[in-house]
ModelCIF file with pLDDT and N, C-alpha, C, O atoms, coordinates in Angstrom:
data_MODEL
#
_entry.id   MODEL 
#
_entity.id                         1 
_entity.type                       polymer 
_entity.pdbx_number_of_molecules   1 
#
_entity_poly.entity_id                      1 
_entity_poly.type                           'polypeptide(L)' 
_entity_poly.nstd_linkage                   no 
_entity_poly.nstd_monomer                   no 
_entity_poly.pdbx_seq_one_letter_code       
;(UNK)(UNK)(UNK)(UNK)(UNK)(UNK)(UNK)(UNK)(UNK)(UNK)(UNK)(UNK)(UNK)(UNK)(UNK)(UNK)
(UNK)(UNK)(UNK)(UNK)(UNK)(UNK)(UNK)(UNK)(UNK)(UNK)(UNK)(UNK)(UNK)(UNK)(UNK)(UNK)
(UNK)(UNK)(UNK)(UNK)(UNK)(UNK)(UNK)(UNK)
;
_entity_poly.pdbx_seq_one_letter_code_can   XXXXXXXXXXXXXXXXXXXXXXXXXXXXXXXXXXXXXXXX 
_entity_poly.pdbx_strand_id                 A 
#
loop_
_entity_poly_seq.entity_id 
_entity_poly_seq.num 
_entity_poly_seq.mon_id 
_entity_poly_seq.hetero 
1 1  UNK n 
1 2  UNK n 
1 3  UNK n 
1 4  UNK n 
1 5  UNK n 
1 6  UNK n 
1 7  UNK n 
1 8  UNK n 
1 9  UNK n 
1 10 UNK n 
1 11 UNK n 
1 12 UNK n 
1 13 UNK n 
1 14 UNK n 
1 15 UNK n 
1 16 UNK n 
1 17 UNK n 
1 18 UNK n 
1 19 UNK n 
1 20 UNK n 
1 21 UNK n 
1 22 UNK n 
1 23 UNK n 
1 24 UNK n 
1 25 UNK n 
1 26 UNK n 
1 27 UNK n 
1 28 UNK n 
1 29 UNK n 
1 30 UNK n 
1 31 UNK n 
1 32 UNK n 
1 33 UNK n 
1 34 UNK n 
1 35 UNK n 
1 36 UNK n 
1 37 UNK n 
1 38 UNK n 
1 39 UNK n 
1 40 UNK n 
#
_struct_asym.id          A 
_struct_asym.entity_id   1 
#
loop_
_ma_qa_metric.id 
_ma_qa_metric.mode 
_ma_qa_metric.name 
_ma_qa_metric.software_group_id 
_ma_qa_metric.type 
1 global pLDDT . pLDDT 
2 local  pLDDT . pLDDT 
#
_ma_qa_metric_global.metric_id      1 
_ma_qa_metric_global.metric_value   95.17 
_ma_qa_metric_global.model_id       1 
_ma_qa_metric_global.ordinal_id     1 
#
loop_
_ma_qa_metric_local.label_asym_id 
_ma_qa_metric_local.label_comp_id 
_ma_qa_metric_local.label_seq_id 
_ma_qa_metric_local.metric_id 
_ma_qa_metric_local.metric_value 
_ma_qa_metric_local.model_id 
_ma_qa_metric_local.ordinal_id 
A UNK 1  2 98.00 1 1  
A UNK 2  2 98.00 1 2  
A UNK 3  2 98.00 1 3  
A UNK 4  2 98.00 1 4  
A UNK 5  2 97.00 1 5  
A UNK 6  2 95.00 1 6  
A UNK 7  2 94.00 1 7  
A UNK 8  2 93.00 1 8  
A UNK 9  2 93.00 1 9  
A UNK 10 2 93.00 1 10 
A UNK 11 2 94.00 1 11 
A UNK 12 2 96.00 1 12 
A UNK 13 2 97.00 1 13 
A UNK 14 2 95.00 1 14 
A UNK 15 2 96.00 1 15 
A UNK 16 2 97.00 1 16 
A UNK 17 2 98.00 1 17 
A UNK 18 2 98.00 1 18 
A UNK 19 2 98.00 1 19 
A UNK 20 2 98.00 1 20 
A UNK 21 2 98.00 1 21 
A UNK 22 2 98.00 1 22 
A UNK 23 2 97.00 1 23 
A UNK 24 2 96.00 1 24 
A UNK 25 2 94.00 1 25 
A UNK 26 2 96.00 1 26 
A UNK 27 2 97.00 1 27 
A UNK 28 2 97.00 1 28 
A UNK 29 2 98.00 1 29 
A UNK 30 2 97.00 1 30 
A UNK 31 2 97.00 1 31 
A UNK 32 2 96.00 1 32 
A UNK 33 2 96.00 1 33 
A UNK 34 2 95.00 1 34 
A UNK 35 2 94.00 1 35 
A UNK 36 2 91.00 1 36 
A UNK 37 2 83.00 1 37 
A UNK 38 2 84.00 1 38 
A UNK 39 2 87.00 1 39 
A UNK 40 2 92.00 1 40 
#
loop_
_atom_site.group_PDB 
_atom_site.id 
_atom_site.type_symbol 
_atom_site.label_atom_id 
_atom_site.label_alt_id 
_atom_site.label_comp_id 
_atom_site.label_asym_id 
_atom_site.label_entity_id 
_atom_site.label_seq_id 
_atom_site.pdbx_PDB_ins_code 
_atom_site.Cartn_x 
_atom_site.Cartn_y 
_atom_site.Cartn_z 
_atom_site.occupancy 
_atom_site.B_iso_or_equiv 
_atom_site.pdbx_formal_charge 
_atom_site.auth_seq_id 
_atom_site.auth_comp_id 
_atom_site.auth_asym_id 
_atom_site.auth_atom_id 
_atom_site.pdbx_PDB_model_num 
ATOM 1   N N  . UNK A 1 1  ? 0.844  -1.190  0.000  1.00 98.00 ? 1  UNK A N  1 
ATOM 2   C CA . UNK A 1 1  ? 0.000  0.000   0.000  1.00 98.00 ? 1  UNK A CA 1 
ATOM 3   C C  . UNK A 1 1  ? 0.880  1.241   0.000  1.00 98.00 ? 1  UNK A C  1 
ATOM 4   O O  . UNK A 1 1  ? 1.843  1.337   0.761  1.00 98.00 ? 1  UNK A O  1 
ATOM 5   N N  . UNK A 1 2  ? 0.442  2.442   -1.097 1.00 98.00 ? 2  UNK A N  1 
ATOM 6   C CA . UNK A 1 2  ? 1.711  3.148   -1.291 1.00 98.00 ? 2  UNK A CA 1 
ATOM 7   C C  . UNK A 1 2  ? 0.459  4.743   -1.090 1.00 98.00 ? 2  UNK A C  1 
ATOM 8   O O  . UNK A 1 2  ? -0.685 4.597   -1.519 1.00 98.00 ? 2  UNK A O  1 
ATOM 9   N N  . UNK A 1 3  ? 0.768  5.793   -0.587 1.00 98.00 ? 3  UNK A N  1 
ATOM 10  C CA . UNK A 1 3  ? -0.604 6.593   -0.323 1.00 98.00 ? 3  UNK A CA 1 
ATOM 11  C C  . UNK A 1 3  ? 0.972  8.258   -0.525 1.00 98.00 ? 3  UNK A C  1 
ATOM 12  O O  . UNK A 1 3  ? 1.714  8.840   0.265  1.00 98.00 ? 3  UNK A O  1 
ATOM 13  N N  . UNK A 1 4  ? 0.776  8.307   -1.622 1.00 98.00 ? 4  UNK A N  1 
ATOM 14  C CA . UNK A 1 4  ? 1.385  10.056  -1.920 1.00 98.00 ? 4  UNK A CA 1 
ATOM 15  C C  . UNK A 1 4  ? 1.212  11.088  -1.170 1.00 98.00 ? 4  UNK A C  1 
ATOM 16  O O  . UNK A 1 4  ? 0.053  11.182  -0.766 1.00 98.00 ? 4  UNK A O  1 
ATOM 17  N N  . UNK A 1 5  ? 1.978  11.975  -0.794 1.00 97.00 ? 5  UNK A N  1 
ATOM 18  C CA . UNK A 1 5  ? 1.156  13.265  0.221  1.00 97.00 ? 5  UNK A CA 1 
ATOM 19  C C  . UNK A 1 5  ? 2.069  14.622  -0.488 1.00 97.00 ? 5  UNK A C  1 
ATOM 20  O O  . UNK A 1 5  ? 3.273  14.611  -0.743 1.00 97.00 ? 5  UNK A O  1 
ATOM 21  N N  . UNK A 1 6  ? 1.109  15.744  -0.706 1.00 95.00 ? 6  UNK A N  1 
ATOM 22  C CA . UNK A 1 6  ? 1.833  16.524  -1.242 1.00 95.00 ? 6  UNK A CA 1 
ATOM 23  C C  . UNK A 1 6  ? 0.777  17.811  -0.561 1.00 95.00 ? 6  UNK A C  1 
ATOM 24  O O  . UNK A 1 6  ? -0.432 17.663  -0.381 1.00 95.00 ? 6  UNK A O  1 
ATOM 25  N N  . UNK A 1 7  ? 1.486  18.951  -0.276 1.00 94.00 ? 7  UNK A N  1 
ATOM 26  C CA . UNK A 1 7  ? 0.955  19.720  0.361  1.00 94.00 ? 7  UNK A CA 1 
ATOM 27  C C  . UNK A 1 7  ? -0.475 20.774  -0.095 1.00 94.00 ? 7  UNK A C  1 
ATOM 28  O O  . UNK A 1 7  ? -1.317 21.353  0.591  1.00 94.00 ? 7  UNK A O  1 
ATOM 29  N N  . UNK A 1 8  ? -0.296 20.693  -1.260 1.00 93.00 ? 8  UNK A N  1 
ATOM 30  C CA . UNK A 1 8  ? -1.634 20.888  -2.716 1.00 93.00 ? 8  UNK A CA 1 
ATOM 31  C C  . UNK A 1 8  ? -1.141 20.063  -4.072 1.00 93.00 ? 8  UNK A C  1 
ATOM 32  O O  . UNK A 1 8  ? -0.099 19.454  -4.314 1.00 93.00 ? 8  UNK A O  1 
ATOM 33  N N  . UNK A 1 9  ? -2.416 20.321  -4.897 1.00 93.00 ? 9  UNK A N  1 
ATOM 34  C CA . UNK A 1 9  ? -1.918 19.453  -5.973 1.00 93.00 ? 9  UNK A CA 1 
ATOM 35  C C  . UNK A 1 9  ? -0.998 19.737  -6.752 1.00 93.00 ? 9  UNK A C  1 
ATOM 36  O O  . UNK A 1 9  ? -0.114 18.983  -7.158 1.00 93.00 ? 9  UNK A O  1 
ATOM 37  N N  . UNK A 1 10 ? -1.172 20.885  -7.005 1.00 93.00 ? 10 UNK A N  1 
ATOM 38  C CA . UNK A 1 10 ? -0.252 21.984  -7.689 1.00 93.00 ? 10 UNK A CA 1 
ATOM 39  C C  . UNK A 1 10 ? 1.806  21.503  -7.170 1.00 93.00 ? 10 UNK A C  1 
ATOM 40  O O  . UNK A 1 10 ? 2.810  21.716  -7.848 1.00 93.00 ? 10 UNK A O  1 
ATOM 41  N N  . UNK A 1 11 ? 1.744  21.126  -6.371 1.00 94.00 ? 11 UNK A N  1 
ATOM 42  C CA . UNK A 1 11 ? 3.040  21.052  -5.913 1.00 94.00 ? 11 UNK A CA 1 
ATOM 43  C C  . UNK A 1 11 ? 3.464  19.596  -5.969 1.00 94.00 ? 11 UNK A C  1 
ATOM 44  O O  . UNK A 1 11 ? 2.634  18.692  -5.869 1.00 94.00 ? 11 UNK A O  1 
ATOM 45  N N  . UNK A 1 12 ? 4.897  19.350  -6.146 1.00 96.00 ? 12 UNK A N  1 
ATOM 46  C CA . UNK A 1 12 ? 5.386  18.108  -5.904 1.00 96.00 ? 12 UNK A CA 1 
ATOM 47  C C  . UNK A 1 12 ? 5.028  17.003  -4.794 1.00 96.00 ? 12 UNK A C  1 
ATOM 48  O O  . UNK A 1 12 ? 4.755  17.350  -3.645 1.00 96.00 ? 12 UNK A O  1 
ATOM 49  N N  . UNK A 1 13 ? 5.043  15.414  -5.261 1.00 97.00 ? 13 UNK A N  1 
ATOM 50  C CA . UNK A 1 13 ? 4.883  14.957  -3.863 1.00 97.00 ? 13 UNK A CA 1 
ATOM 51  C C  . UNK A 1 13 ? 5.892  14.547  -3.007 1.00 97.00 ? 13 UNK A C  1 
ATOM 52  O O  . UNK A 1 13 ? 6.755  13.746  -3.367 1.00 97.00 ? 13 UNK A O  1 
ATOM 53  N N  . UNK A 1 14 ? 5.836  15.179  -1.581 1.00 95.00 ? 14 UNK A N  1 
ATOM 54  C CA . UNK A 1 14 ? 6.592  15.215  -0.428 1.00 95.00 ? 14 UNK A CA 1 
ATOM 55  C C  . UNK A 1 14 ? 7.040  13.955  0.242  1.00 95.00 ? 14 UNK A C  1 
ATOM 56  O O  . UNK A 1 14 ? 8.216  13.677  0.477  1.00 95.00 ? 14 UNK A O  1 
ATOM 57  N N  . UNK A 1 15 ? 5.713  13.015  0.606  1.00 96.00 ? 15 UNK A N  1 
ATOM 58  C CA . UNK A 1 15 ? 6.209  12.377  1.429  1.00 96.00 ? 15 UNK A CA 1 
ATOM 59  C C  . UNK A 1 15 ? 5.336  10.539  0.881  1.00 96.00 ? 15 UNK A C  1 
ATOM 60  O O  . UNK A 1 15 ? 4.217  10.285  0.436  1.00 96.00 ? 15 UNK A O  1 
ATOM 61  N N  . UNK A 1 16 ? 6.055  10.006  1.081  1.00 97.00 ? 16 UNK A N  1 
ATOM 62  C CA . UNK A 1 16 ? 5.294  8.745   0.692  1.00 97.00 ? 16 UNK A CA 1 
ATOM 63  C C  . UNK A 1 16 ? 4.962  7.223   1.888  1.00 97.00 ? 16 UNK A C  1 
ATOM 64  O O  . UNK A 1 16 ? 5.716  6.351   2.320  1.00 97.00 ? 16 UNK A O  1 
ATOM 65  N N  . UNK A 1 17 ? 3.647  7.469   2.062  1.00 98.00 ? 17 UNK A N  1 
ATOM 66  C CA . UNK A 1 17 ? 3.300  6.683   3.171  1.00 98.00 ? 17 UNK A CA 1 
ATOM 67  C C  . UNK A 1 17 ? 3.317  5.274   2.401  1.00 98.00 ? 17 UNK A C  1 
ATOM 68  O O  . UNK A 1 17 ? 2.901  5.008   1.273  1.00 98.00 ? 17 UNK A O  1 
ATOM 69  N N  . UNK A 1 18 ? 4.054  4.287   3.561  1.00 98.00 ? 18 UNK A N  1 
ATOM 70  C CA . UNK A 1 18 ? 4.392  2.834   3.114  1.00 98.00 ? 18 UNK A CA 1 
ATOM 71  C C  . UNK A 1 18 ? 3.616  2.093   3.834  1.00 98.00 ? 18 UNK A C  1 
ATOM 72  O O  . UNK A 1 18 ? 3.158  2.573   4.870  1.00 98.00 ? 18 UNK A O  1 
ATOM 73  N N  . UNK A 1 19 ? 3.207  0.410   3.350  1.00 98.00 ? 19 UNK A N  1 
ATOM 74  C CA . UNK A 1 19 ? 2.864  -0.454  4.058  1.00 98.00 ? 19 UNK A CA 1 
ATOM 75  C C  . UNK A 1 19 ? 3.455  -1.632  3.379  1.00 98.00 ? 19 UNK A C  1 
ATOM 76  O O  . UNK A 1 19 ? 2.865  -2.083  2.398  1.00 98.00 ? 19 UNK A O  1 
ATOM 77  N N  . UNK A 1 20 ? 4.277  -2.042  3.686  1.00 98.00 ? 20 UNK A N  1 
ATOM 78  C CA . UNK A 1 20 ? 5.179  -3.122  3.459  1.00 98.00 ? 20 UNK A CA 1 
ATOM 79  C C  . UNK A 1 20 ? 4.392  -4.931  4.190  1.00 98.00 ? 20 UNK A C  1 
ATOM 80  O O  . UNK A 1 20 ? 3.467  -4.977  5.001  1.00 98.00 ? 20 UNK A O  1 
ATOM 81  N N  . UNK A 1 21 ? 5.227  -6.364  3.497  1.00 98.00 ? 21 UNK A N  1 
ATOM 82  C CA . UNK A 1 21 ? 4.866  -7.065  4.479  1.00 98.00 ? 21 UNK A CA 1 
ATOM 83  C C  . UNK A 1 21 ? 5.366  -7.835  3.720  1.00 98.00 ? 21 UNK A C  1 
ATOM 84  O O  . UNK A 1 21 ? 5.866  -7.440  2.666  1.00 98.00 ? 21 UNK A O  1 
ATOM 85  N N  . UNK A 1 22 ? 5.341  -9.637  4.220  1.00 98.00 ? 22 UNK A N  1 
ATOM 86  C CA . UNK A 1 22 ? 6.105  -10.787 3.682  1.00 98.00 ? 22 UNK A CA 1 
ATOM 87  C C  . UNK A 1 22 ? 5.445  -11.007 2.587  1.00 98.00 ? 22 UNK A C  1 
ATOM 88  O O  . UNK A 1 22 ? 6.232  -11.243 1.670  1.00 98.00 ? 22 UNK A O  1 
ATOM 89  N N  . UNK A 1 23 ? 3.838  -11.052 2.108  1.00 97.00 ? 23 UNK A N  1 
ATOM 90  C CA . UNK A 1 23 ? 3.338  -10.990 1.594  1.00 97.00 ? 23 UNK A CA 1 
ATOM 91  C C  . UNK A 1 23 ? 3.014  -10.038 0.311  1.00 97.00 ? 23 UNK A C  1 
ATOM 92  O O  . UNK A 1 23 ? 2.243  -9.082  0.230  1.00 97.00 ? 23 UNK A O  1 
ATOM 93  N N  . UNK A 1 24 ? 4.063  -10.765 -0.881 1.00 96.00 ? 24 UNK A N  1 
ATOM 94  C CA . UNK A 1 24 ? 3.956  -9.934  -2.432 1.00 96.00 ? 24 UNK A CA 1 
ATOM 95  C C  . UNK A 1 24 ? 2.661  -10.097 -3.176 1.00 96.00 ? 24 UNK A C  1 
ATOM 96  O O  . UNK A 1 24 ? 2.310  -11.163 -3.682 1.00 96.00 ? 24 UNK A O  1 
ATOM 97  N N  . UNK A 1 25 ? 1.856  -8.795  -3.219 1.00 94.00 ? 25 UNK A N  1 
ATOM 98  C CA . UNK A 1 25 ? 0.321  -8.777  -3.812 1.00 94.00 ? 25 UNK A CA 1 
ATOM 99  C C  . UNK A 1 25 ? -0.001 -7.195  -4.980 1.00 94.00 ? 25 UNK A C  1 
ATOM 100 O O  . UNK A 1 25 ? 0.850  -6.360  -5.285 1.00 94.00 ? 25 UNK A O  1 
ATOM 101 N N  . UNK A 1 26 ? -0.960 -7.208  -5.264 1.00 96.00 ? 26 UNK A N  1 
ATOM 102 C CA . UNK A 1 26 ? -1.088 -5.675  -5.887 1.00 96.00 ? 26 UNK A CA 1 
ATOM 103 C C  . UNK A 1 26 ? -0.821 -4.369  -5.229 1.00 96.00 ? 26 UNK A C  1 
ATOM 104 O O  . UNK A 1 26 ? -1.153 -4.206  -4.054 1.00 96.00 ? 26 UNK A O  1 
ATOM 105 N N  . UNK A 1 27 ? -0.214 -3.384  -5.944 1.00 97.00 ? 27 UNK A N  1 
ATOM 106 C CA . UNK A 1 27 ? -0.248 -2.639  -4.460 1.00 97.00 ? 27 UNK A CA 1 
ATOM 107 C C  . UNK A 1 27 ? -1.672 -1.550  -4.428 1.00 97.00 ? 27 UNK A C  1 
ATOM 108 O O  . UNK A 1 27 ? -2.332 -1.430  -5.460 1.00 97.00 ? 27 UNK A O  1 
ATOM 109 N N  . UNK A 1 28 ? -1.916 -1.076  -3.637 1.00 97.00 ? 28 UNK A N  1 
ATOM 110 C CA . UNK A 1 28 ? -3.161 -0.275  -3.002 1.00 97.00 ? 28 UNK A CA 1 
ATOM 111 C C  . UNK A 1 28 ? -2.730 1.352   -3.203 1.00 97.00 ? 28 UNK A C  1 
ATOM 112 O O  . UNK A 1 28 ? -2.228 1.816   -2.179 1.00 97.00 ? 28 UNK A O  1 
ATOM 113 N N  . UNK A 1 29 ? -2.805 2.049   -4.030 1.00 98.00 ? 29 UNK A N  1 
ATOM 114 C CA . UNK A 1 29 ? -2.408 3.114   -4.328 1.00 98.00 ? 29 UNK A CA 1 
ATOM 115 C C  . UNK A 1 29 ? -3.449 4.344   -3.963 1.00 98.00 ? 29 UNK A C  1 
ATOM 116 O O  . UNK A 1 29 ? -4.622 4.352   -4.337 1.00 98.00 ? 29 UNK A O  1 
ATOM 117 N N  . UNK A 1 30 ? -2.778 5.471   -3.106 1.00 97.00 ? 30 UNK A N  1 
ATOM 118 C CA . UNK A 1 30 ? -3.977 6.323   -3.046 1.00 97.00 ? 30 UNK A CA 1 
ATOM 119 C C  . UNK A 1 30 ? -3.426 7.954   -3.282 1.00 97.00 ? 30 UNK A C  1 
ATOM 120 O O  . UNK A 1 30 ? -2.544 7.875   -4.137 1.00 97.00 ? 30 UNK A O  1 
ATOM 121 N N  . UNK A 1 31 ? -3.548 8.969   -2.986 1.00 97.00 ? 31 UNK A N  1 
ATOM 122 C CA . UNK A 1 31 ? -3.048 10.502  -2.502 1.00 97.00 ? 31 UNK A CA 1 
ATOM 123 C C  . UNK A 1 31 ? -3.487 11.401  -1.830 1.00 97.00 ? 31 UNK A C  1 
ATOM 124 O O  . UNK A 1 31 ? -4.182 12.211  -2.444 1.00 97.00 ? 31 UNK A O  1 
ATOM 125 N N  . UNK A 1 32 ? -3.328 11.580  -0.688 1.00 96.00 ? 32 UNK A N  1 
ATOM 126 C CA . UNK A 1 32 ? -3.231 12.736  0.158  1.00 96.00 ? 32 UNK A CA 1 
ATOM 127 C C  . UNK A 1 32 ? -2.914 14.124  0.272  1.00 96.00 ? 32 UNK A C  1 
ATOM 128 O O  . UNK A 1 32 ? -1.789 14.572  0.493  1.00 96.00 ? 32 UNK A O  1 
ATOM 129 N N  . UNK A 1 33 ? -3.989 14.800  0.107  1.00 96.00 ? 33 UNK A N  1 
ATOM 130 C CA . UNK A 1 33 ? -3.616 16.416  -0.083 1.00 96.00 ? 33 UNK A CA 1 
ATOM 131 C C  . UNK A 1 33 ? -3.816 17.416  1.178  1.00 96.00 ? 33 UNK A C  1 
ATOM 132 O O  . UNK A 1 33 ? -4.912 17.638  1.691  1.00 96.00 ? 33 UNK A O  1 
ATOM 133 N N  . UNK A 1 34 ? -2.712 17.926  1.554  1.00 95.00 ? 34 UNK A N  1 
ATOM 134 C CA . UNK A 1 34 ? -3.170 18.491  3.345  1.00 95.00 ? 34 UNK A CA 1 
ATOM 135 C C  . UNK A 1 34 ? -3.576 20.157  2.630  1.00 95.00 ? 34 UNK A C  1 
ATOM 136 O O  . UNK A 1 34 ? -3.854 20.798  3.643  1.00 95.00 ? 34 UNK A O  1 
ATOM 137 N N  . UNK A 1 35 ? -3.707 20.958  1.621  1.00 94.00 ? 35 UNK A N  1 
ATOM 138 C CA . UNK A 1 35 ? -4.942 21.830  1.527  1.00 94.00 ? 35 UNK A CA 1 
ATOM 139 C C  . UNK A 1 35 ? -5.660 21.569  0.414  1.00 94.00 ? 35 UNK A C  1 
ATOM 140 O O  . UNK A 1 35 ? -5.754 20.380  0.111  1.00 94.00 ? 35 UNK A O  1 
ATOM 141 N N  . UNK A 1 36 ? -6.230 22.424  -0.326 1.00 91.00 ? 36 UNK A N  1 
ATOM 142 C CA . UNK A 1 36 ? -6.880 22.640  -1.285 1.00 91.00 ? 36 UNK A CA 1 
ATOM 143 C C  . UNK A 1 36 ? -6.153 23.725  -1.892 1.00 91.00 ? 36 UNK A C  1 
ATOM 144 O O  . UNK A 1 36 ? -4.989 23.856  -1.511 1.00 91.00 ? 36 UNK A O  1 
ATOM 145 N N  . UNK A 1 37 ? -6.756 24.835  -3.081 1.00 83.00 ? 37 UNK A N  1 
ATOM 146 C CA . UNK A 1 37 ? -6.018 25.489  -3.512 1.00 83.00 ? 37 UNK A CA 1 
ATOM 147 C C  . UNK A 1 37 ? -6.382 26.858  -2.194 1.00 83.00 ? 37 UNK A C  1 
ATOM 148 O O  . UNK A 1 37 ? -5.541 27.545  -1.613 1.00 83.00 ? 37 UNK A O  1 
ATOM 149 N N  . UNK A 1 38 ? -7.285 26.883  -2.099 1.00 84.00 ? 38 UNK A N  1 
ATOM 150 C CA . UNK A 1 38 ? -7.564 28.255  -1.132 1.00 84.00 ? 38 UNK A CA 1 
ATOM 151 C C  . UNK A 1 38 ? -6.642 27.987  0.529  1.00 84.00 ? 38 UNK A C  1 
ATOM 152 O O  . UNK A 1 38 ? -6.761 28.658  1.554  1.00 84.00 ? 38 UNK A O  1 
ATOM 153 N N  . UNK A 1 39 ? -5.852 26.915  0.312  1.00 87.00 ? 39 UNK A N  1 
ATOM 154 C CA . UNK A 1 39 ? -5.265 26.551  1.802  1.00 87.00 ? 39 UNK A CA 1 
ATOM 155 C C  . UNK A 1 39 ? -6.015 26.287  2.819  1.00 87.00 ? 39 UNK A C  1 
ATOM 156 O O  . UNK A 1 39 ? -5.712 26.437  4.003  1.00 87.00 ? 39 UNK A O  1 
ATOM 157 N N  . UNK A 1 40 ? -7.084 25.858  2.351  1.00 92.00 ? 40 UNK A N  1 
ATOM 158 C CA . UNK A 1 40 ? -7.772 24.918  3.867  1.00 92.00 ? 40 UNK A CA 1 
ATOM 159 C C  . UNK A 1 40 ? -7.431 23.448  3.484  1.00 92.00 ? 40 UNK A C  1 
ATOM 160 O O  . UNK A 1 40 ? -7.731 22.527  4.243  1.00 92.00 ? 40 UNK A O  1 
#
């Protein structure tokens, strides 16, 4: 499970949340945006 975080969309992504395990399967892809364009 791999989940992108970037601070708006407009901008590069920052940080990349992992979920690792023994178990090789599809991965679960998502993205996380901490504002919008107006910064909430």
């Amino acid at each position: 499970r791999i989940a992108s975080f970037r601070t708006k969309a407009s901008k590069p992504v920052e940080r990349l949340l992992l979920e690792l395990s023994f178990i090789e399967k599809a991965i679960t892809l998502s993205e996380i945006l901490l504002y919008n364009e107006a910064h909430i």
